[in-house]
Structure formats: C-alpha cells, structure tokens
N, C-alpha and C. Protein backbone atom coordinates (compact mmCIF):
# COMPACT_ATOMS: atom_id res chain seq x y z
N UNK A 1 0.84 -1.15 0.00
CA UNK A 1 0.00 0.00 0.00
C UNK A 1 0.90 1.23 0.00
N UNK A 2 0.76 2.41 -1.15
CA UNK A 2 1.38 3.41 -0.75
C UNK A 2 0.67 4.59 -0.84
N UNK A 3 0.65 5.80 0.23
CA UNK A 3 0.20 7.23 -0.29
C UNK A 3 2.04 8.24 -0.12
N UNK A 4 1.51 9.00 -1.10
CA UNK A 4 2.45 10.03 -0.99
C UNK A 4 3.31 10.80 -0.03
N UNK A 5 4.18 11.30 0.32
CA UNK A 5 4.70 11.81 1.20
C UNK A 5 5.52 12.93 0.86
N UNK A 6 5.67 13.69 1.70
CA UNK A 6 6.73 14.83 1.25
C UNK A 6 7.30 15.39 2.39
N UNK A 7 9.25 15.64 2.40
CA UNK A 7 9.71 16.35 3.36
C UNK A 7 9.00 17.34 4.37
N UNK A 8 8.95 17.48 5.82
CA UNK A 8 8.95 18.60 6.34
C UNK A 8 10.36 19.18 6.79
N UNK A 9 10.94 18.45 6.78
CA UNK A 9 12.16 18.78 7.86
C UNK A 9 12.70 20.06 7.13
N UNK A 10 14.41 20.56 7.14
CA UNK A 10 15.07 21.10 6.99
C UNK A 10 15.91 20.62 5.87
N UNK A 11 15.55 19.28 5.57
CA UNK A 11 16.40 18.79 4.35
C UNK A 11 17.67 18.43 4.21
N UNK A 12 18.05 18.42 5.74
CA UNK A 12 19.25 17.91 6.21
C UNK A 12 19.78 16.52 5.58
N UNK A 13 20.15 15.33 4.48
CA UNK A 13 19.76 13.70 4.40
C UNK A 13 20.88 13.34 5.53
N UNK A 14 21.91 14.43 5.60
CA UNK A 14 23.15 13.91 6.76
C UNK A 14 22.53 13.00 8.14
N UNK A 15 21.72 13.99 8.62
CA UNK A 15 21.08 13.80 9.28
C UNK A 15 20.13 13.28 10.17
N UNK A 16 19.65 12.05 9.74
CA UNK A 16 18.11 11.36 9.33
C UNK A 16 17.05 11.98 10.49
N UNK A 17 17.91 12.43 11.56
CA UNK A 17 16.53 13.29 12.85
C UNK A 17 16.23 14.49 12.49
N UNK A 18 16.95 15.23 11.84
CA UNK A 18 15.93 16.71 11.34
C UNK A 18 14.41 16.06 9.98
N UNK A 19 15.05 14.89 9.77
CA UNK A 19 13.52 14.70 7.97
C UNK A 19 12.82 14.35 9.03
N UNK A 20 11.60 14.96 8.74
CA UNK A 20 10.43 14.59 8.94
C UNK A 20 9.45 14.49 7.69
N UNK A 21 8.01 13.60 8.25
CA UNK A 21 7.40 13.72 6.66
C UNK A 21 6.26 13.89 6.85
N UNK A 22 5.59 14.82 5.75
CA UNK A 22 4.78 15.19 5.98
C UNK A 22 3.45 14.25 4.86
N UNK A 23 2.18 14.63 5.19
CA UNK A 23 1.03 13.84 4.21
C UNK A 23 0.99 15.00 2.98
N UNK A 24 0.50 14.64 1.88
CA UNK A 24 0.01 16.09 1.11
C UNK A 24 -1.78 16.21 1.51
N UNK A 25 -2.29 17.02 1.17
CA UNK A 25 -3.89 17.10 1.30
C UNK A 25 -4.20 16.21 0.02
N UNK A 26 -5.76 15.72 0.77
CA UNK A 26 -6.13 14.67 -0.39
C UNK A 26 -6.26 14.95 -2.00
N UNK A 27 -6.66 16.40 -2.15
CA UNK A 27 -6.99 16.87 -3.86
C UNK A 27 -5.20 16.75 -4.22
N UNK A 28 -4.09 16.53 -3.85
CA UNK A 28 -2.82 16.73 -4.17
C UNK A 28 -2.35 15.35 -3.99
N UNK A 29 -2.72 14.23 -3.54
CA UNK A 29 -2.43 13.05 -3.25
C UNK A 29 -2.97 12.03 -4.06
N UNK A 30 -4.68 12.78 -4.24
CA UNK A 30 -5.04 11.61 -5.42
C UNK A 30 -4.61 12.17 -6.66
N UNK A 31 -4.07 13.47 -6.91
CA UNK A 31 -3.61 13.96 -8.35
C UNK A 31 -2.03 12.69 -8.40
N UNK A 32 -1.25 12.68 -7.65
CA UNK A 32 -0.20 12.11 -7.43
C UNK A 32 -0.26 10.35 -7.59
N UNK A 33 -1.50 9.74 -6.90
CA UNK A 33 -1.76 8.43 -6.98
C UNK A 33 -2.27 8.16 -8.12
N UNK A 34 -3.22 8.92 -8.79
CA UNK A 34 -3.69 8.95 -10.11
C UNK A 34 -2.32 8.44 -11.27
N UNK A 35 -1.91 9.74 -10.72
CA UNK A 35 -0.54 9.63 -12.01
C UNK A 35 0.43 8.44 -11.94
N UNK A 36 0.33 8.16 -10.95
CA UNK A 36 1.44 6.73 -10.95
C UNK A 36 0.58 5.50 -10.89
N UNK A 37 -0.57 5.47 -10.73
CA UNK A 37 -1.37 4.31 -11.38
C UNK A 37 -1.52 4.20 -13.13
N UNK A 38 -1.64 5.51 -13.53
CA UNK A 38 -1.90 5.50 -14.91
C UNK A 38 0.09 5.28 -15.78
N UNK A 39 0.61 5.29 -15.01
CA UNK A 39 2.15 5.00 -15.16
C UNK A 39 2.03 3.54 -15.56
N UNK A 40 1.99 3.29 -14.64
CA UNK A 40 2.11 1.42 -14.21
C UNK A 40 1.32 1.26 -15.33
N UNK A 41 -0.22 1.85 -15.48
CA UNK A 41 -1.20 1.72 -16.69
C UNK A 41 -0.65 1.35 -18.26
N UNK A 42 0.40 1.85 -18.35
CA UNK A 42 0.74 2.61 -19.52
C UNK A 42 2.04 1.79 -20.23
N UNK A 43 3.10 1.41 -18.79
CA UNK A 43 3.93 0.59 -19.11
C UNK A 43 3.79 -1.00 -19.42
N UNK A 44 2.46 -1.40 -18.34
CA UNK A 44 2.05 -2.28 -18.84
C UNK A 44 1.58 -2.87 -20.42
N UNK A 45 0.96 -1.35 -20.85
CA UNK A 45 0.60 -1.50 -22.22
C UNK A 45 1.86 -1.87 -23.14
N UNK A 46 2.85 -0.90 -22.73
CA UNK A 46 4.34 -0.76 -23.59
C UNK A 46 4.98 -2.30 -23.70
N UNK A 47 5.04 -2.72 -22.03
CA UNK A 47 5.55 -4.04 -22.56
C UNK A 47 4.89 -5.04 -23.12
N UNK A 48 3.36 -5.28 -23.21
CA UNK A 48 2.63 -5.54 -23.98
C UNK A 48 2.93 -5.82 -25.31
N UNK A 49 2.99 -4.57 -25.84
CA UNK A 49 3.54 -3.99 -27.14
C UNK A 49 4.46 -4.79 -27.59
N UNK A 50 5.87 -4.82 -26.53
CA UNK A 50 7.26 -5.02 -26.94
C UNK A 50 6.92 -6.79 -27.21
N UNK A 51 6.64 -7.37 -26.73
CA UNK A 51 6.60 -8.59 -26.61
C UNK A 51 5.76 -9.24 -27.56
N UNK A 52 4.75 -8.57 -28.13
CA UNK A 52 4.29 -8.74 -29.53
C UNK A 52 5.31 -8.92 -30.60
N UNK A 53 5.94 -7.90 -30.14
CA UNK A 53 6.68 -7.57 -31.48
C UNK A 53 7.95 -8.25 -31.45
N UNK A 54 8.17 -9.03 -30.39
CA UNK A 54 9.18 -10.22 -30.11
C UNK A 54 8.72 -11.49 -30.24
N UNK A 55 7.55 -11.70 -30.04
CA UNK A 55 6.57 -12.76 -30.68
C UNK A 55 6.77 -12.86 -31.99
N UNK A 56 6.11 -11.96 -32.43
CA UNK A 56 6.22 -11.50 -33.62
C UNK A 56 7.23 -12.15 -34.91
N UNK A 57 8.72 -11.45 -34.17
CA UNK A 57 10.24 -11.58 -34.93
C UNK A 57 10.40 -13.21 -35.31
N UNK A 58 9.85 -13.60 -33.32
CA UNK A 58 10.42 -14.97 -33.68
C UNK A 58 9.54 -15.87 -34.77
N UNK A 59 8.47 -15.85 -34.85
CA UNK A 59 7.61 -16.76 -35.07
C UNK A 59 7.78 -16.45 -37.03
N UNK A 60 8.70 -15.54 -37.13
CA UNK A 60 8.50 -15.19 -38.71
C UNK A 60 10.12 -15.56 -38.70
N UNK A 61 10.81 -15.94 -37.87
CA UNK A 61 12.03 -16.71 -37.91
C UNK A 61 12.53 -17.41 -38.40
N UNK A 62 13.06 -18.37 -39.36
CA UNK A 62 12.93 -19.46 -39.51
C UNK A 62 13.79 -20.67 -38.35
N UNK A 63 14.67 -19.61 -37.67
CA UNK A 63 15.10 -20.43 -36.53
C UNK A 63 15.24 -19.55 -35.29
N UNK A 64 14.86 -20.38 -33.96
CA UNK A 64 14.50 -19.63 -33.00
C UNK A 64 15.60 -18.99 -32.26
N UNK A 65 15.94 -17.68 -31.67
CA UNK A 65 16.65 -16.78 -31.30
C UNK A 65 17.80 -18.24 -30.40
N UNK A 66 19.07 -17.31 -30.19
CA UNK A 66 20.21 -18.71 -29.64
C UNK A 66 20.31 -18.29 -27.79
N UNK A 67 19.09 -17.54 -27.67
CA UNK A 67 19.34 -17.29 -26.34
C UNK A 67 17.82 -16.98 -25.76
N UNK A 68 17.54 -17.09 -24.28
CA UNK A 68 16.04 -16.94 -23.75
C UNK A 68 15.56 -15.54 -23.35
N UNK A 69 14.54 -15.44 -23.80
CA UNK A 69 13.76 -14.38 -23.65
C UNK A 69 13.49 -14.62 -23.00
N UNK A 70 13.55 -13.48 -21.52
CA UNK A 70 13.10 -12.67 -20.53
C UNK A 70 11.51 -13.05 -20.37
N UNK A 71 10.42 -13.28 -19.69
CA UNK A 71 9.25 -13.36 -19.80
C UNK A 71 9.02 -12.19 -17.92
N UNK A 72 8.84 -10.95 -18.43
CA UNK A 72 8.74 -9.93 -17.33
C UNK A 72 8.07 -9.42 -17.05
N UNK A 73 7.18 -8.82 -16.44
CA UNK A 73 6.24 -7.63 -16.03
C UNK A 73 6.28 -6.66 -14.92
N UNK A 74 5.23 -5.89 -15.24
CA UNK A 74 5.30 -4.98 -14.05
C UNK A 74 4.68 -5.47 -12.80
N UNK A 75 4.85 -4.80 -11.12
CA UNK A 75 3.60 -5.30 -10.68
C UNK A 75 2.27 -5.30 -10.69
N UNK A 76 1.01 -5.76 -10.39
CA UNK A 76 -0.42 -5.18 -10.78
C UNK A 76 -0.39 -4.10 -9.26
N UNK A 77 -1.37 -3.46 -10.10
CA UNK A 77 -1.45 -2.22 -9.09
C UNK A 77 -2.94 -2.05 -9.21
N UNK A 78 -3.81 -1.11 -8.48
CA UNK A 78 -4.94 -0.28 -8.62
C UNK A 78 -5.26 0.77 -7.63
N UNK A 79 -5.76 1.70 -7.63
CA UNK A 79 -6.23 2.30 -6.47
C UNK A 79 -7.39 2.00 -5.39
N UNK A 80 -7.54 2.59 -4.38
CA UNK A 80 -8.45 2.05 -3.62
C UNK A 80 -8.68 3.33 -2.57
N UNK A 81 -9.96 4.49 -2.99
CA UNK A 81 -10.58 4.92 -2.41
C UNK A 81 -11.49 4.57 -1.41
N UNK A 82 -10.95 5.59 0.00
CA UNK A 82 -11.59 5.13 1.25
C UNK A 82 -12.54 6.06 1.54
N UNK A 83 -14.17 5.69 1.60
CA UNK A 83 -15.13 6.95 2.10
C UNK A 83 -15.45 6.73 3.86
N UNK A 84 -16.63 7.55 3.94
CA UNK A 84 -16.76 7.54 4.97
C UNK A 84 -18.39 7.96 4.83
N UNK A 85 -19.29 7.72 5.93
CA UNK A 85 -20.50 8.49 5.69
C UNK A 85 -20.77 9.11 7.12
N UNK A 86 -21.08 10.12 6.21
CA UNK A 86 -21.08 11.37 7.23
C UNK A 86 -22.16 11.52 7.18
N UNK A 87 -22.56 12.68 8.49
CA UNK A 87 -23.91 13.41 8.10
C UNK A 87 -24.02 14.18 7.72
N UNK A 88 -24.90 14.78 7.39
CA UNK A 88 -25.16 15.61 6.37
C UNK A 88 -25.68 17.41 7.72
N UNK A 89 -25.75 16.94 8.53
CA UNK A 89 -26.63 18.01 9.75
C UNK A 89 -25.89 17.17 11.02
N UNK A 90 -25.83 18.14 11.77
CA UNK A 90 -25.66 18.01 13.19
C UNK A 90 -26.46 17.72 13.92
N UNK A 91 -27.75 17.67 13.82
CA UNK A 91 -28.84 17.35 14.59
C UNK A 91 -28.81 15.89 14.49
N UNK A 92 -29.36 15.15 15.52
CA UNK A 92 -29.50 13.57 15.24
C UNK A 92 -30.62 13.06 14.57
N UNK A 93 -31.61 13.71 14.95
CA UNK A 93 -32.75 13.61 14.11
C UNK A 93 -32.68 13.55 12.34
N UNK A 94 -32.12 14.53 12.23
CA UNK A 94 -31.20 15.09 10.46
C UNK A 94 -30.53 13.68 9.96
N UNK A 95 -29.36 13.70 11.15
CA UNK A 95 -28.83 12.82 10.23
C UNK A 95 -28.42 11.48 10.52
N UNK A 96 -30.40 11.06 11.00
CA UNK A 96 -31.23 9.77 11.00
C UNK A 96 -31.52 9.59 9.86
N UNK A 97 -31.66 10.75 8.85
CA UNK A 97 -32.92 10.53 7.89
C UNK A 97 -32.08 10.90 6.16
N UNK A 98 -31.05 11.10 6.82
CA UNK A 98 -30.04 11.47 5.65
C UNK A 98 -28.47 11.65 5.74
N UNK A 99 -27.30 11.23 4.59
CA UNK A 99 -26.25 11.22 5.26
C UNK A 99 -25.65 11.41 3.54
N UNK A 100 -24.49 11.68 3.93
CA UNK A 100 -23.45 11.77 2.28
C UNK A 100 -22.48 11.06 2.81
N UNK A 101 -21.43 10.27 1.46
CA UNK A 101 -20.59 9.84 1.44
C UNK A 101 -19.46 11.14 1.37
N UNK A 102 -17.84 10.81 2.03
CA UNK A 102 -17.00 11.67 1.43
C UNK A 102 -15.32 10.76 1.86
N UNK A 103 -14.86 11.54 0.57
CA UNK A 103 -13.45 10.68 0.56
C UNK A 103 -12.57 11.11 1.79
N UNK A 104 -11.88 9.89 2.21
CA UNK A 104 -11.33 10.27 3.10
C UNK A 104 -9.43 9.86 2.92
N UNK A 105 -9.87 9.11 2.01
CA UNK A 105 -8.25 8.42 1.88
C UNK A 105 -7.66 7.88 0.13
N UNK A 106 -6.71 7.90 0.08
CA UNK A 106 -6.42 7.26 -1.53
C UNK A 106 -5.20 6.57 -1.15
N UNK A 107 -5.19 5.49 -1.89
CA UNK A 107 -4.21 4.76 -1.31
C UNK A 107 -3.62 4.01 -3.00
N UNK A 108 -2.36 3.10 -2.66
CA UNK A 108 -2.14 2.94 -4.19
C UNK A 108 -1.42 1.58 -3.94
N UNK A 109 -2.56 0.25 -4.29
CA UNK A 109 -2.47 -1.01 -4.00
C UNK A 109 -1.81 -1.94 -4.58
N UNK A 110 -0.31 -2.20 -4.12
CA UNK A 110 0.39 -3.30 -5.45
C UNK A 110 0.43 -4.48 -4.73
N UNK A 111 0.37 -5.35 -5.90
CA UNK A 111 0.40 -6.85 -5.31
C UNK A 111 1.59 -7.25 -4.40
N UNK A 112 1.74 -7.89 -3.37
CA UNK A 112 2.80 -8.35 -2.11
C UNK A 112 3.61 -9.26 -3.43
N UNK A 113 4.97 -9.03 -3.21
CA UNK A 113 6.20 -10.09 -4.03
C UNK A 113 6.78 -10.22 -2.97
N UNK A 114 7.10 -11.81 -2.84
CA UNK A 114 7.65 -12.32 -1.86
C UNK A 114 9.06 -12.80 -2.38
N UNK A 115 10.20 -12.02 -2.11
CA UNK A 115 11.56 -11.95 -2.65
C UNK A 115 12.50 -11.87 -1.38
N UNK A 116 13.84 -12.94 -1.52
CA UNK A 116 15.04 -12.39 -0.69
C UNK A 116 15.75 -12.27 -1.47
N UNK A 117 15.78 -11.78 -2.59
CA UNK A 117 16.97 -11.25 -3.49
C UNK A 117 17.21 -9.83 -3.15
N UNK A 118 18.38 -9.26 -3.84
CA UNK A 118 18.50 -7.74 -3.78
C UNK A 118 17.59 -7.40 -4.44
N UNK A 119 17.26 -5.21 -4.13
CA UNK A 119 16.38 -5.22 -5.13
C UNK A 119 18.04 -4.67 -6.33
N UNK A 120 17.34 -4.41 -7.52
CA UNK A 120 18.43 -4.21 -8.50
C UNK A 120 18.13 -2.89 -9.33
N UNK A 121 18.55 -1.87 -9.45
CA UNK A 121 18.23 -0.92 -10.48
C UNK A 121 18.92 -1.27 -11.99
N UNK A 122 18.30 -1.75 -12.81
CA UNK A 122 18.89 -2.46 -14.13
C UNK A 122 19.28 -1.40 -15.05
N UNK A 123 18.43 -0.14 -15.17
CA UNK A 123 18.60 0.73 -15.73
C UNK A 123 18.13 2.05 -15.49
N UNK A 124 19.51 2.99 -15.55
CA UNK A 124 19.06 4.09 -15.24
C UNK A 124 17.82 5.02 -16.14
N UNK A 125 17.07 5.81 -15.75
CA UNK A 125 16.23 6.95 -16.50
C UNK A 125 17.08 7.81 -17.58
N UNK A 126 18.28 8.09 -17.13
CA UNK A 126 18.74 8.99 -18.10
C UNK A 126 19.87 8.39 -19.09
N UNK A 127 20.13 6.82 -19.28
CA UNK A 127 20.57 6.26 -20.16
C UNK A 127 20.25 4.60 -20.30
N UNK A 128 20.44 4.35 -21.47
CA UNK A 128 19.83 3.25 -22.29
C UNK A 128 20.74 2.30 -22.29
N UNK A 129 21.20 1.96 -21.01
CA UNK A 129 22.44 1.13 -21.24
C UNK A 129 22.46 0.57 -19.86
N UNK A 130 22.94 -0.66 -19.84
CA UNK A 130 22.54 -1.30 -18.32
C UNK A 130 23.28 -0.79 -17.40
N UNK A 131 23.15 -0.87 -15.76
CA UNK A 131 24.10 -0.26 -15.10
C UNK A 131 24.84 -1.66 -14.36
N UNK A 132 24.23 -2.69 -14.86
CA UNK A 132 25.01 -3.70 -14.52
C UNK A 132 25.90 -3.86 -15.08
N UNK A 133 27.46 -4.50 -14.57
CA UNK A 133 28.79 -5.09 -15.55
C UNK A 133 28.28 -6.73 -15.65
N UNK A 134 28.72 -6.82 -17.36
CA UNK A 134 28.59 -8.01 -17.83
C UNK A 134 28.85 -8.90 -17.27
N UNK A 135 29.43 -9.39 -16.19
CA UNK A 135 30.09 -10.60 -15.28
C UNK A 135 28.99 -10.30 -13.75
N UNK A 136 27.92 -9.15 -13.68
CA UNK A 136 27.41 -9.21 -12.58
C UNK A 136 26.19 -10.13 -12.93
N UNK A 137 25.64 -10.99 -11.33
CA UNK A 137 24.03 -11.63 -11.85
C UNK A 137 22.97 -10.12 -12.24
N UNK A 138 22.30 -10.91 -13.52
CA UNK A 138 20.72 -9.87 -13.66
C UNK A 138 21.45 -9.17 -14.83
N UNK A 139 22.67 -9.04 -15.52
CA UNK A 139 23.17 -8.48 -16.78
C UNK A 139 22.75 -8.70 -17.72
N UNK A 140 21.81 -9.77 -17.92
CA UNK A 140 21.03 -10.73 -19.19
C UNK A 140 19.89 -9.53 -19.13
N UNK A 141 19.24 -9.82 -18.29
CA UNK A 141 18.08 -8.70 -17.88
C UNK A 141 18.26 -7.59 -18.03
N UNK A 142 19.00 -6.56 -17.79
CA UNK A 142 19.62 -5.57 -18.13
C UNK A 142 19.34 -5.07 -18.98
N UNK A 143 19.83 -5.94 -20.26
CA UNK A 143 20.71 -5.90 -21.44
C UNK A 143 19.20 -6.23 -22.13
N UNK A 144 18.39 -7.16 -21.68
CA UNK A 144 17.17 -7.27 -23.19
C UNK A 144 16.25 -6.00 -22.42
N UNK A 145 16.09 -5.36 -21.10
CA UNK A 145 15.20 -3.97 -20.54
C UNK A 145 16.25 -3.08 -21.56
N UNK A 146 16.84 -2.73 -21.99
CA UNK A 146 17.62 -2.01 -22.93
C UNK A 146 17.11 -2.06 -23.88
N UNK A 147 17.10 -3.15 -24.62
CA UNK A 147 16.47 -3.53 -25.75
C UNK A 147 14.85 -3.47 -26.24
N UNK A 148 14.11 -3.69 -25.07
CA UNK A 148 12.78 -3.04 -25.06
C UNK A 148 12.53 -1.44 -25.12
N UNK A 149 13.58 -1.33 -24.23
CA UNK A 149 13.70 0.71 -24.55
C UNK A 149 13.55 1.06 -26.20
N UNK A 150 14.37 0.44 -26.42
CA UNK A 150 14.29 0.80 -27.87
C UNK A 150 13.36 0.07 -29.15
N UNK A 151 12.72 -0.77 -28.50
CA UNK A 151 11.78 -0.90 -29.27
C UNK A 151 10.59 -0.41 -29.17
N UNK A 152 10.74 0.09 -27.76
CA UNK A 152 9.40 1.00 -27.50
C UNK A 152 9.64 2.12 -27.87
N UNK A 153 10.85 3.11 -28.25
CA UNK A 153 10.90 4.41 -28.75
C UNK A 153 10.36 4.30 -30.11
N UNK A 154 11.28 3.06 -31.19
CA UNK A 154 10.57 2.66 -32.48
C UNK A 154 9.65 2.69 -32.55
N UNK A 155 8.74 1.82 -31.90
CA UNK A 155 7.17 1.52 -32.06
C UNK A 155 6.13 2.61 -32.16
N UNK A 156 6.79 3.48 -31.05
CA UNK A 156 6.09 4.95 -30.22
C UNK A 156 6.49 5.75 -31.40
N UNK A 157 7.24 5.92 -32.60
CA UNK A 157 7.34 6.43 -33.06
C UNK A 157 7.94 8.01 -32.47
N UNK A 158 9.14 7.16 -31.37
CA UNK A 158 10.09 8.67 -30.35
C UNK A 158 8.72 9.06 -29.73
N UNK A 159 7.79 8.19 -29.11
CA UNK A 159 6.94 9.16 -28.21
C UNK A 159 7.36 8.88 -26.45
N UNK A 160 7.57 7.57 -26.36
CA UNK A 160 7.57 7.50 -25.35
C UNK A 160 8.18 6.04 -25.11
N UNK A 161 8.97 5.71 -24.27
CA UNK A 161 9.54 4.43 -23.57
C UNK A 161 9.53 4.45 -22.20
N UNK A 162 9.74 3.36 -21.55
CA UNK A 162 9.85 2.74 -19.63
C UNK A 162 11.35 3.15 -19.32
N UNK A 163 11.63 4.28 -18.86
CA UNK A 163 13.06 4.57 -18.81
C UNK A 163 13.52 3.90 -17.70
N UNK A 164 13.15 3.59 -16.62
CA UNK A 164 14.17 3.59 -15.34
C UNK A 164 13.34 2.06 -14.39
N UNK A 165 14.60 1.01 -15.14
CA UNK A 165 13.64 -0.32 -14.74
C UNK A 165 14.54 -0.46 -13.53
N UNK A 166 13.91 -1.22 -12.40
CA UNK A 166 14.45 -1.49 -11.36
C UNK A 166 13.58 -2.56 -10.23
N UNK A 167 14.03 -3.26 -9.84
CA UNK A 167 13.18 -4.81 -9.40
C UNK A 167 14.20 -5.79 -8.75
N UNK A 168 13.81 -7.10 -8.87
CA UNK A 168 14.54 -8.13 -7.82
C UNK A 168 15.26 -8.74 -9.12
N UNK A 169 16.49 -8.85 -8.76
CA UNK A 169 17.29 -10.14 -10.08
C UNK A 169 16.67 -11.03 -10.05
N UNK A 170 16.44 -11.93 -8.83
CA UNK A 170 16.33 -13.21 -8.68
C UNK A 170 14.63 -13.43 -9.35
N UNK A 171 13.89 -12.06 -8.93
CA UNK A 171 12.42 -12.64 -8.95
C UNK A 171 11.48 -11.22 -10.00
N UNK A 172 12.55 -10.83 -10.95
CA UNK A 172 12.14 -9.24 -11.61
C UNK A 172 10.97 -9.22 -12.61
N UNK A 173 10.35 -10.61 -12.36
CA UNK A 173 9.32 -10.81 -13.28
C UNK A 173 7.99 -10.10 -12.26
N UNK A 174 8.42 -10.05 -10.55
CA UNK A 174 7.15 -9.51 -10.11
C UNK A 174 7.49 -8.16 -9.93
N UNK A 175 8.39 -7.30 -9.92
CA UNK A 175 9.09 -6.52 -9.02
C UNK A 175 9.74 -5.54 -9.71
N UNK A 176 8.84 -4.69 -10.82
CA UNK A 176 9.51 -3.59 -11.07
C UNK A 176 8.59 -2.39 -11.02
N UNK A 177 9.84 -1.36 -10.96
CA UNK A 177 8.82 0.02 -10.85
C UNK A 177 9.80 0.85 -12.10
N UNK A 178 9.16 1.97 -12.31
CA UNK A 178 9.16 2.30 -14.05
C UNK A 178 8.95 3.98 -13.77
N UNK A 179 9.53 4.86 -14.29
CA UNK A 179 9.11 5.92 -14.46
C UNK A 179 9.14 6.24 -15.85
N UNK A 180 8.11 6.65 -16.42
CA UNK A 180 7.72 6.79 -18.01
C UNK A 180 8.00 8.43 -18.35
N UNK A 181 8.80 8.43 -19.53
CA UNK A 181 9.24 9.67 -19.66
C UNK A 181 8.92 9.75 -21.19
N UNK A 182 7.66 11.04 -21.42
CA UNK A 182 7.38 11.34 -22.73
C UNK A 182 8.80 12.51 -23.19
N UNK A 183 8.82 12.09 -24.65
CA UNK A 183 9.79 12.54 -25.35
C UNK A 183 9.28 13.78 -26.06
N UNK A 184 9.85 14.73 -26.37
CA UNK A 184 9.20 16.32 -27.04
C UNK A 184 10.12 16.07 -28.17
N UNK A 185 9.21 16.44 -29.50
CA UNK A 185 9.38 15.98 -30.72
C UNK A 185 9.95 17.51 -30.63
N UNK A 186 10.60 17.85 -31.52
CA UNK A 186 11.45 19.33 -31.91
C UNK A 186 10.31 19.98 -32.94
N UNK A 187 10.52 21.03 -33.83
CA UNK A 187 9.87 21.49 -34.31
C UNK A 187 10.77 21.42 -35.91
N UNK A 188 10.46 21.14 -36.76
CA UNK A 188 11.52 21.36 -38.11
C UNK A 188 11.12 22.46 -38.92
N UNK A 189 10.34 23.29 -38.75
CA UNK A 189 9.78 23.73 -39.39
C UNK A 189 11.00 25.40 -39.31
N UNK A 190 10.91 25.76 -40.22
CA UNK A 190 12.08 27.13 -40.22
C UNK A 190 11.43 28.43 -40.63
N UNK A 191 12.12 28.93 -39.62
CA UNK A 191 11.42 30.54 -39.11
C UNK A 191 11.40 31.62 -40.13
C-alpha cells in the first residue's frame, strides 16, 4: 500500500533526525496516486507492445533466437478509495434521515512479491544502457530492458519508452517500478 509523502524537515539527508514527513492534502495526493497508477497503466501497455513484437520476430524466424527471452512484467497495481459516511446536519434527528458519502483516503495497491533477493536498479532513466557489468548476476536482464527501450521508442514512433527499470534479479518478473518519460518531438519547421 502506498500514499504520498513529502519532506517537512530542513532537508538535512546527513542527518536522518531533522527529515520529517509530511502527508500532502487529499486533492494533491489523489492527483499524485492517479498519475502513478496511470504509469504502471501505460507501461504495462508498452511491454505488452514489446513482446508482440518479439513474438512476432520470432515466429517469422525461420530459426528460433540462440538465447532466452526474458518473460517480465510490471507489478499489478490499482487504487483504492476510502469513504466515509457522514452526516449531512448536526442534529440527530437530520442525520437519521439522511447522510453523504466523502473521501477520506487514496491509497495505491500493489500486489505483495515475496523476494530475498536484492532489489536491482537495471537501468538508469537517463541512459539506455545497463548499469550492470557483464560478469554481474541480472546483466542478461539488463541488457534485453535495454532492448525493449528501444523498441518501444521505435514503435512509439520517439513518443515514449519505460526509462528507469528497477526490481529483484532473482524474482524481476514480479518486481519492477518504471518511471515513463514522454519525449518532445522538436519542431523542423524554419522561421
């Protein structure tokens, strides 16, 4: 289960007793849970995509690739709004006879992965290239999340790819999180 959080402290990280953390208000929390559900939403679709189109390669192959494809995903996620019913009047009589619902909580629900592996950051957001060395475990993995990058920029036609994969070596088929970074097309057009 996660909701949002944000520094109060002084911003000290030396430190860890000056951070404190604070909640955001709910209209700023479900804008925030929203957006990283529709993330997860989105990458799911992407690798979707990629794996078609690796389906795809092979099956129009005439001989099958000399090494194993990765079979990976994201975790499932959804949200889960918490109400409450209130009354509607202060009187008891009132609000015997009538009451409203109102939100009280947003929360952002991923499935439990049960892992003792490390977790692993395979690839950074701001490059397309594994951050593992070839002789480390999870470099296989790495190296084809690389390779999906770029077939999802192809596909997307430069709109958009899963930049920043990161999960369990041992178990990264349940256990990744993704930050999706749209790409800004330039303008060619001359002034």
């Amino acid at each position: 289960m996660k909701r949002p959080y944000h520094s109060t402290g002084d911003g000290n990280l030396k430190d860890k007793s000056t951070i404190q953390i604070g909640r955001y208000v709910l209209q700023q929390e479900l804008e925030k849970l929203f957006r990283e559900a529709n993330v997860l939403y989105w990458s799911q679709s992407l690798m979707k995509m990629t794996y078609e189109f690796i389906d795809h390669a092979i099956a129009a192959s005439p001989t099958p690739p000399p090494f194993p494809i990765p079979r990976l995903r994201f975790v499932d996620a959804g949200l889960a709004l918490a109400y409450t019913q209130a009354p509607e009047s202060t009187s008891i009589s009132a609000s015997l006879s009538r009451s409203s619902t109102r939100m009280t909580g947003a929360y952002l629900l991923e499935e439990k992965i049960e892992c003792n592996g490390d977790f692993t950051k395979f690839v950074h957001n701001c490059d397309c290239v594994p951050l593992l060395d070839p002789d480390e475990e999870g470099y296989d993995i790495a190296e084809f999340l690389c390779f999906t990058q770029h077939v999802q920029y192809i596909k997307t036609k430069g709109l958009v790819y899963i930049a920043d994969y990161q999960g369990m070596h041992s178990f990264v088929t349940c256990g990744m999180a993704l930050i999706l970074i749209l790409l800004r097309r330039e303008s060619n057009t001359a002034h």
